[in-house]
Protein backbone atom coordinates (compact mmCIF):
# COMPACT_ATOMS: atom_id res chain seq x y z
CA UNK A 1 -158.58 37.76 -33.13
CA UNK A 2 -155.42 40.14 -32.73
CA UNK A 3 -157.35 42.47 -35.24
CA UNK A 4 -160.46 42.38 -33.21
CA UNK A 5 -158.56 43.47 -30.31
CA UNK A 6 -156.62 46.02 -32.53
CA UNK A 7 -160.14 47.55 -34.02
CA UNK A 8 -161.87 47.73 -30.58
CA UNK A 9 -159.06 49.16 -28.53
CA UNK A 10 -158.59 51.67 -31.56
CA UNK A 11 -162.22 52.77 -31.22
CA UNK A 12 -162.05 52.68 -27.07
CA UNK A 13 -159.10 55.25 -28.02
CA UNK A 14 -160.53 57.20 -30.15
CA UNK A 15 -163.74 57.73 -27.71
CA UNK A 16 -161.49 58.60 -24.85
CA UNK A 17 -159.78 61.38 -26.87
CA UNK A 18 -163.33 62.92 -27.71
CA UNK A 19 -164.00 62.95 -24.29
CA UNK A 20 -160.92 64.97 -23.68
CA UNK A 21 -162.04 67.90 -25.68
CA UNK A 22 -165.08 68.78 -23.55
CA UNK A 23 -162.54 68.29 -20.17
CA UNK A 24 -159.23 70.43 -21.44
CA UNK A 25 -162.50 72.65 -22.65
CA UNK A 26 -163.46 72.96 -19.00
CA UNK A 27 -159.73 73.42 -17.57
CA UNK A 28 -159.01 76.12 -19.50
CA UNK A 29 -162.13 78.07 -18.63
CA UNK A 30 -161.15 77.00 -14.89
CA UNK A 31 -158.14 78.05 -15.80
CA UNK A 32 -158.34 81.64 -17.06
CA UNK A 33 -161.40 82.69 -14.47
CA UNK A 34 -159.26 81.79 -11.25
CA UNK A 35 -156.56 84.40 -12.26
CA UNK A 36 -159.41 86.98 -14.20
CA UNK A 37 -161.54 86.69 -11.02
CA UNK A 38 -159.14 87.64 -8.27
CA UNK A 39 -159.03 90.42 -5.76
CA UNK A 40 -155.87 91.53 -7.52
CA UNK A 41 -154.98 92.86 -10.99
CA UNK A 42 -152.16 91.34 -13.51
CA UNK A 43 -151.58 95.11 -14.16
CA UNK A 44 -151.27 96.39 -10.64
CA UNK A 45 -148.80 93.78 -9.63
CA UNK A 46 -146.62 94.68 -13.17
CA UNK A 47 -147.13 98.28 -12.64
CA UNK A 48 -145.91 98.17 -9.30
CA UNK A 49 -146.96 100.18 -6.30
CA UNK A 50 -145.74 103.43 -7.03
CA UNK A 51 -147.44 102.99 -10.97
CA UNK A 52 -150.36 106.08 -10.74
CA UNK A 53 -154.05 105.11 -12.18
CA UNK A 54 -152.99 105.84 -15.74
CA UNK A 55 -150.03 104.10 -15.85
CA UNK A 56 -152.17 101.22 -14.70
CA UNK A 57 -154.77 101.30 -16.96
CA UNK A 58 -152.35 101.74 -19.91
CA UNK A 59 -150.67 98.66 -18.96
CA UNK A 60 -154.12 96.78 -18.70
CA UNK A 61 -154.95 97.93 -22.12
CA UNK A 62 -151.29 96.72 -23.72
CA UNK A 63 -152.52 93.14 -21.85
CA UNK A 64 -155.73 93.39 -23.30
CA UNK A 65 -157.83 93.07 -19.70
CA UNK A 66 -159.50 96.29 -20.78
CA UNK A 67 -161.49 94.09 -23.15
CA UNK A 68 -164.61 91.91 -22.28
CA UNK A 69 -163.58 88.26 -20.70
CA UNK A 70 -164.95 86.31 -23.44
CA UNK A 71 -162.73 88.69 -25.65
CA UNK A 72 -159.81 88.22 -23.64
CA UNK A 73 -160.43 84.09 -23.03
CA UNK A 74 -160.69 84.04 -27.08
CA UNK A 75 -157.45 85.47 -27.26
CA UNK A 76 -155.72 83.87 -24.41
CA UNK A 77 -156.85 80.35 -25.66
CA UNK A 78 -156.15 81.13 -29.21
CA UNK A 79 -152.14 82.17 -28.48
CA UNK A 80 -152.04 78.97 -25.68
CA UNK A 81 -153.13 76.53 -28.80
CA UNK A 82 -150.43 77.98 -30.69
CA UNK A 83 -147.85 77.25 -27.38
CA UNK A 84 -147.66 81.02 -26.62
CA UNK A 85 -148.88 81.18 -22.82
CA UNK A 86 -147.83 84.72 -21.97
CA UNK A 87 -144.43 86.44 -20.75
CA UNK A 88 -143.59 86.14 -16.65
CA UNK A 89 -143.45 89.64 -15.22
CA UNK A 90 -141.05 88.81 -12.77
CA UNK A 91 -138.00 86.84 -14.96
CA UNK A 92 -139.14 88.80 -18.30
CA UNK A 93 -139.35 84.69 -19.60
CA UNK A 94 -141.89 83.00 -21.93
CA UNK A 95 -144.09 81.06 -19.66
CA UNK A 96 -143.91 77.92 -22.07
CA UNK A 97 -139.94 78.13 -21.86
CA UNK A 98 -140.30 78.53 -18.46
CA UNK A 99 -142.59 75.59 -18.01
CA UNK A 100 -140.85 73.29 -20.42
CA UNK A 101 -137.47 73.94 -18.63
CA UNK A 102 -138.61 72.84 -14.90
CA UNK A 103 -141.23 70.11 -16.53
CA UNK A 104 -138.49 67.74 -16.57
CA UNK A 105 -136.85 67.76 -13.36
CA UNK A 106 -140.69 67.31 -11.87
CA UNK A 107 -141.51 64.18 -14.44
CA UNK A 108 -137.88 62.81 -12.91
CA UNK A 109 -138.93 63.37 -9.17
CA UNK A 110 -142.65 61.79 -9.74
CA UNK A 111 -141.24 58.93 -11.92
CA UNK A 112 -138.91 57.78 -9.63
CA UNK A 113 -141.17 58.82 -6.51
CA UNK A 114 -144.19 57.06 -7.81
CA UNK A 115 -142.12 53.79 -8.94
CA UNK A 116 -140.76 53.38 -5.70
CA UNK A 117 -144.57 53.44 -4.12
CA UNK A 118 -145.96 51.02 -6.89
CA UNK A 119 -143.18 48.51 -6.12
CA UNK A 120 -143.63 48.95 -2.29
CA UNK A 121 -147.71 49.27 -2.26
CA UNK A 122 -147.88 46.05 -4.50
CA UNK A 123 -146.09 44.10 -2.01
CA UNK A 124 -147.05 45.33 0.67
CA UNK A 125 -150.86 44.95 -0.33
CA UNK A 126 -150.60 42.08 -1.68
CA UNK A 127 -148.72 40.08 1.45
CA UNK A 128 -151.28 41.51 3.96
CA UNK A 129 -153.75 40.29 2.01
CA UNK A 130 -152.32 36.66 1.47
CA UNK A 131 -151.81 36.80 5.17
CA UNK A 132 -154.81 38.25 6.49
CA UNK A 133 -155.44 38.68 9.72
CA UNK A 134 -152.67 37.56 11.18
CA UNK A 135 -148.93 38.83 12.38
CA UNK A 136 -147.89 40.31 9.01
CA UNK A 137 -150.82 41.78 8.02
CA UNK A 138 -151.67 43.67 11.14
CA UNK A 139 -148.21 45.38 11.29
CA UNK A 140 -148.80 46.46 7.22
CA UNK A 141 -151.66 47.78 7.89
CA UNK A 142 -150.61 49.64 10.79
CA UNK A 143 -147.63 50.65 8.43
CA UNK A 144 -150.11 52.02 5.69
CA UNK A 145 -152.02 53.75 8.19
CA UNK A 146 -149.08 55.60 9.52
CA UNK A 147 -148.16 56.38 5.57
CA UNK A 148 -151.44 57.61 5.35
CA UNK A 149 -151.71 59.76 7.89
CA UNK A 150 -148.55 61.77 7.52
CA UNK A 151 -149.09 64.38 5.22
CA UNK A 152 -146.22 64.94 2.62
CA UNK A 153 -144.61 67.80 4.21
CA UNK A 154 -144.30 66.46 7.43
CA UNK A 155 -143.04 62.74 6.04
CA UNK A 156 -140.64 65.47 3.94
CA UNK A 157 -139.30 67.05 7.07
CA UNK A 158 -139.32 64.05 9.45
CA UNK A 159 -136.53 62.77 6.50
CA UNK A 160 -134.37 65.60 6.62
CA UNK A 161 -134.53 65.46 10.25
CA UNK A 162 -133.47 61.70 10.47
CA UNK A 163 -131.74 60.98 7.43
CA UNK A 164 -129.44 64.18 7.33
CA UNK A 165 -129.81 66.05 10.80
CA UNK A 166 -129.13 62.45 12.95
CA UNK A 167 -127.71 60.00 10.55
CA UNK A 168 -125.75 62.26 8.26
CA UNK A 169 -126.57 59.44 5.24
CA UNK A 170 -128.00 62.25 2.79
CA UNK A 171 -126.89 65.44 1.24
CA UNK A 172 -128.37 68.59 2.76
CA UNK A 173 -131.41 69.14 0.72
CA UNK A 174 -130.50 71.83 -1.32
CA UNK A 175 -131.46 71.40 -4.84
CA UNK A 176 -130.75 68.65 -7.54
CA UNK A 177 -126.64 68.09 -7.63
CA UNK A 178 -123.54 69.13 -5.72
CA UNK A 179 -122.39 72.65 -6.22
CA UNK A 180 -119.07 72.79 -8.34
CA UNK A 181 -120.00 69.78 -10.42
CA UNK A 182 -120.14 69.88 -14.27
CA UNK A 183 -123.35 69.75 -15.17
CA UNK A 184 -123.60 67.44 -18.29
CA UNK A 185 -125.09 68.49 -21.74
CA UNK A 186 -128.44 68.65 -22.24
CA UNK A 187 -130.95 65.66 -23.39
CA UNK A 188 -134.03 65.25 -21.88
CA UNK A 189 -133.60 67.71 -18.71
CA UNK A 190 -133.79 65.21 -16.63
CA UNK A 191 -130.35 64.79 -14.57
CA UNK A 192 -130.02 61.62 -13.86
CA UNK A 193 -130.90 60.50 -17.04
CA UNK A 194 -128.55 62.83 -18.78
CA UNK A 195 -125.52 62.11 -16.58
CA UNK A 196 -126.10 58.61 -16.88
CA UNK A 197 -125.94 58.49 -20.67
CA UNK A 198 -123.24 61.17 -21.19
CA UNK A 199 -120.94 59.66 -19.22
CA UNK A 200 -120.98 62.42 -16.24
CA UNK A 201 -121.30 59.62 -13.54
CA UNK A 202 -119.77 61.31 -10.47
CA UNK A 203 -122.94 64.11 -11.66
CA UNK A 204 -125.01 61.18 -11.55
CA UNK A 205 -123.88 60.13 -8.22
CA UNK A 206 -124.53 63.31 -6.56
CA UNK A 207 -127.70 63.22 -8.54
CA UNK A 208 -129.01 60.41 -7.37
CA UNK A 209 -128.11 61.13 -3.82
CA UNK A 210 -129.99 64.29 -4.10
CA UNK A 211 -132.99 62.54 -5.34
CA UNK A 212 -132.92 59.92 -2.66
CA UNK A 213 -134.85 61.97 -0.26
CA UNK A 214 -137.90 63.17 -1.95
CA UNK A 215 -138.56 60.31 -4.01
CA UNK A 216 -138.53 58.22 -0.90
CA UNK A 217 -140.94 60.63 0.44
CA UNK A 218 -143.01 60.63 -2.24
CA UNK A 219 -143.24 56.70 -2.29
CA UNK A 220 -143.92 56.13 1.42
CA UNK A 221 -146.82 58.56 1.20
CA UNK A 222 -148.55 57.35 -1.38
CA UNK A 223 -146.84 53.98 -1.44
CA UNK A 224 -149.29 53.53 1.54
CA UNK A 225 -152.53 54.66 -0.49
CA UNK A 226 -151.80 52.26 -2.99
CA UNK A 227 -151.24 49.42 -0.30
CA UNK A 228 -154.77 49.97 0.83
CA UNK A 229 -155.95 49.57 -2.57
CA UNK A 230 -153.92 46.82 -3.52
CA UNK A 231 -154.74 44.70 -0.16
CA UNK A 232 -158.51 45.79 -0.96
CA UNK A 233 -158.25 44.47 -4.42
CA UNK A 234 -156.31 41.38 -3.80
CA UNK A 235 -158.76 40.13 -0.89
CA UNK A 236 -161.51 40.58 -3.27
CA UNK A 237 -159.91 38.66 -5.77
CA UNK A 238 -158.87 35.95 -3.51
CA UNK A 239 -162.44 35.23 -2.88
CA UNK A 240 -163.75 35.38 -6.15
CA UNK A 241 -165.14 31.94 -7.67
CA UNK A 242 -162.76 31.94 -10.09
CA UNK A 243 -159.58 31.62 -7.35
CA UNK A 244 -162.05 29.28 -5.26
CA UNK A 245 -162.29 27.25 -8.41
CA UNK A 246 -158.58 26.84 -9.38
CA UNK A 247 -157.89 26.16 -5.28
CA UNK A 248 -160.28 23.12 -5.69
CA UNK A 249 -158.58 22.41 -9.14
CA UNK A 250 -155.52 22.05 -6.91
CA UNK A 251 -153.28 25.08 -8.30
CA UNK A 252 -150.63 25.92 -6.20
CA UNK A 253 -150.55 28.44 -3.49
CA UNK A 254 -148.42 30.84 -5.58
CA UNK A 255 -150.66 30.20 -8.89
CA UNK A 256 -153.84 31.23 -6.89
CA UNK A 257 -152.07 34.82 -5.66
CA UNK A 258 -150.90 35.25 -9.28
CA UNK A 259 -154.34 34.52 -10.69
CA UNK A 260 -156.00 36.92 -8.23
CA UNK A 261 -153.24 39.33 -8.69
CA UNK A 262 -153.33 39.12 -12.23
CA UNK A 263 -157.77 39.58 -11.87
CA UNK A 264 -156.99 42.41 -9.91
CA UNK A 265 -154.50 44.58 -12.14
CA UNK A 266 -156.76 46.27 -13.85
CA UNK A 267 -157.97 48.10 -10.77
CA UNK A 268 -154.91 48.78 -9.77
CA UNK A 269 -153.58 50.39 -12.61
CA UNK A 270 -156.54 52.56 -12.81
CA UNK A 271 -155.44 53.37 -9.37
CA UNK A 272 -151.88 53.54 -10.19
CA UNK A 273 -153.02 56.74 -12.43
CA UNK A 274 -154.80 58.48 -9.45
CA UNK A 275 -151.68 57.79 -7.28
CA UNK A 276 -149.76 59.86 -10.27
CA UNK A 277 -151.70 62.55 -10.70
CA UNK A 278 -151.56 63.19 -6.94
CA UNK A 279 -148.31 62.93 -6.50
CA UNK A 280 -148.13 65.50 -9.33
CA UNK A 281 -149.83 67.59 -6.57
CA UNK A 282 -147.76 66.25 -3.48
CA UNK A 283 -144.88 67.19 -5.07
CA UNK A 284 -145.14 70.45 -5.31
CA UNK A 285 -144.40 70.81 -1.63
CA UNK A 286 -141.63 68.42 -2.03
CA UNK A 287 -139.63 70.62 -4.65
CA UNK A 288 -139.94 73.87 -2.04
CA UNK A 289 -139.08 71.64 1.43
CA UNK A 290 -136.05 70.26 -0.47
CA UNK A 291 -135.30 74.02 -3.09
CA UNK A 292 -135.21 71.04 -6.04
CA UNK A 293 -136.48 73.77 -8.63
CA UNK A 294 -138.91 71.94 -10.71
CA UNK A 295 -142.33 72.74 -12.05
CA UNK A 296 -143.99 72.61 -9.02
CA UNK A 297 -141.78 74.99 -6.52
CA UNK A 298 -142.61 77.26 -10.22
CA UNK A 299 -145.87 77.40 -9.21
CA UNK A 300 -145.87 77.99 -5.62
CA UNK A 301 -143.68 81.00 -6.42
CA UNK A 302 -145.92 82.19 -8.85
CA UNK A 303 -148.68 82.15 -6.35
CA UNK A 304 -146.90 83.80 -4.03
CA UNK A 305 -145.26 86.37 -6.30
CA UNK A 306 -149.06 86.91 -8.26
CA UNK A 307 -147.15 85.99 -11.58
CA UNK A 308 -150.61 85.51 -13.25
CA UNK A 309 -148.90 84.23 -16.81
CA UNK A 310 -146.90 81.84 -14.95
CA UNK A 311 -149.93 80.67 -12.70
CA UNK A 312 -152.46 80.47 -15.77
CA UNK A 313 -149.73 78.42 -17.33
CA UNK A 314 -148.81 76.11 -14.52
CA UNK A 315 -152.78 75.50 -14.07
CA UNK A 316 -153.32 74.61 -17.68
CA UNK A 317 -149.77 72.33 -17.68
CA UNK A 318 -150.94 70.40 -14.55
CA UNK A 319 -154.71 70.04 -15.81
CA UNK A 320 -153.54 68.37 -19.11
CA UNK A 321 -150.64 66.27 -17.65
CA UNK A 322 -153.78 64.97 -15.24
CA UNK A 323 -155.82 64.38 -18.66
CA UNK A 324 -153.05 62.73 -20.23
CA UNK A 325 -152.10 60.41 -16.85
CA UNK A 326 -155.61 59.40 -17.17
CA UNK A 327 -155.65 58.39 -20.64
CA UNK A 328 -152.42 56.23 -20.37
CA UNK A 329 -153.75 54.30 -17.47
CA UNK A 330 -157.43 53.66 -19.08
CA UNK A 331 -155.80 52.26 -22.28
CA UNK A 332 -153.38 50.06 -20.44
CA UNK A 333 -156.33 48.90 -18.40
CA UNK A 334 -158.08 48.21 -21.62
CA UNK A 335 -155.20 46.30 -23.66
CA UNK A 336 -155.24 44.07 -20.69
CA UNK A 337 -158.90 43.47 -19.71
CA UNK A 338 -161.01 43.44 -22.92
CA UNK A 339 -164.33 43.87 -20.53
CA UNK A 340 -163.77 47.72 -20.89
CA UNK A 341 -163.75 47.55 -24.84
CA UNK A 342 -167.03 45.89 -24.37
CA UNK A 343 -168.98 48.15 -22.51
């Protein structure tokens, strides 16, 4: 039986990675026409605006955009497969060792951000819908609904406004750490992490107090999302024939929630992978509002700067951490509910 499972979950994998092909196919494309297309030429911005025509147009032929697009896609997907995603124009960096370096510090933010709204969604979802339509449930939902409608950088502000302007409990939101703090020795880039298992714990300590603030803003925001799907899912569940079946079987109260609960993980998790890649988005603003320096404040700056190596990189970065967010959650969905191996 365990092989059975083994074989058809190896096969469900092996379709979802062909499927990938056609997809990272279609972000790359995506991703070299938005910058190729634009109003403004990589060359211009390098040359500067004092650069004359021919200065311009020898610095378009050194970066090959005096060649045909499908020339220059060939060539710009060929040196990305081999890791080689350009040069920035305004640190003189790689792009990949630019990329790699803030990647980190934005996996840190999510994963603690996105934890926090999992743990907080799933209870919240699931205790409005165990108590529907009464007391509890109409103040979650009017809780979600707030969480909902606040868009990230307004819940961002609204908590440096009360939890550092009025209540003094946070650090002013100026980056990752402390200044004047030894920083401790590289492992994984991500600080907490690092402190932690270094032994830098007063680092850690400001690190975590740091973090506090846009985490938590990441989690209310689309901790409430995933409250609307999990009290969706859950009151679904509760009435399915199954859960009517072990009521009149005489299961417990709690045994019926954890059966429908338990029915209605797989949609959740399939959810919980939406929530990430969003928040992937969402945070973004987050690392500018609160100067934390990760991938995503990379990318605004980019933008804004018309880096075009560091925004083609940052595109393609963010369009396969997507792909690979989606591919984790469909395979946990289908080790748990063999229906999806099935069909």
């Amino acid at each position: 039986m365990a092989e059975d499972v083994g074989k058809g979950l190896g096969r469900y994998l092996a379709y979802r990675l062909l499927l990938l092909v056609p997809l990272l196919f279609g972000v790359s494309v995506l991703t070299f026409l938005l910058v190729r297309l634009g109003d403004s030429s990589p060359a211009v911005m390098v040359a500067g605006p004092t650069a004359t025509q021919a200065q311009i147009e020898d610095i378009e032929a050194e970066m090959g955009l005096d060649r045909s697009l499908p020339v220059q896609y060939w060539t710009w997907l060929s040196d990305a497969v081999r890791g080689d995603l350009g040069t920035s124009w305004m640190s003189n960096r790689p792009v990949t060792e630019e990329l790699m370096e803030k990647l980190p510090i934005t996996l840190e933010l999510i994963g603690f951000g996105v934890a926090g709204a999992i743990i907080f969604g799933v209870l919240v979802g699931v205790a409005s819908a165990v108590r529907q339509r009464g007391l509890v449930d109409q103040v979650l939902r009017i809780v979600t609904l707030a969480g909902v409608s606040i868009p990230i950088f307004w819940g961002a502000l609204l908590m440096i406004a009360f939890f550092f302007t009025v209540l003094g409990w946070a650090p002013a939101p100026l980056g990752r750490v402390e200044r004047g703090l030894t920083m401790p020795p590289h492992v994984t880039g991500m600080l907490v992490f690092d402190s932690v298992v270094t032994g830098y714990f007063a680092t850690a300590a400001s690190a975590i107090a740091h973090l506090a603030l846009p985490a938590l803003t990441i989690s209310m925001i689309t901790g409430a999302t995933i409250a609307k799907q999990a009290r969706a899912a859950m009151v679904e569940t509760l009435g399915s024939p199954a859960v009517r079946y072990a009521r009149a079987c005489g299961m417990s109260e709690r045994g019926v929630v954890w059966l429908a609960f338990r029915n209605a993980l797989p949609d959740l998790i399939g959810f919980f992978g939406i929530t990430f890649s969003l928040a992937l988005g969402g945070a973004a603003i987050s690392e500018l509002i609160f100067s934390w320096g990760g991938l995503g404040q990379l990318g605004l700056e980019a933008i804004t700067n018309a880096d075009f190596a560091v925004v083609q990189g940052f595109i393609l970065v963010m369009g396969v951490l997507t792909a690979a967010i989606y591919l984790i959650a469909d395979l946990v969905v289908a080790a748990i509910d063999p229906r999806v191996k099935l069909q």
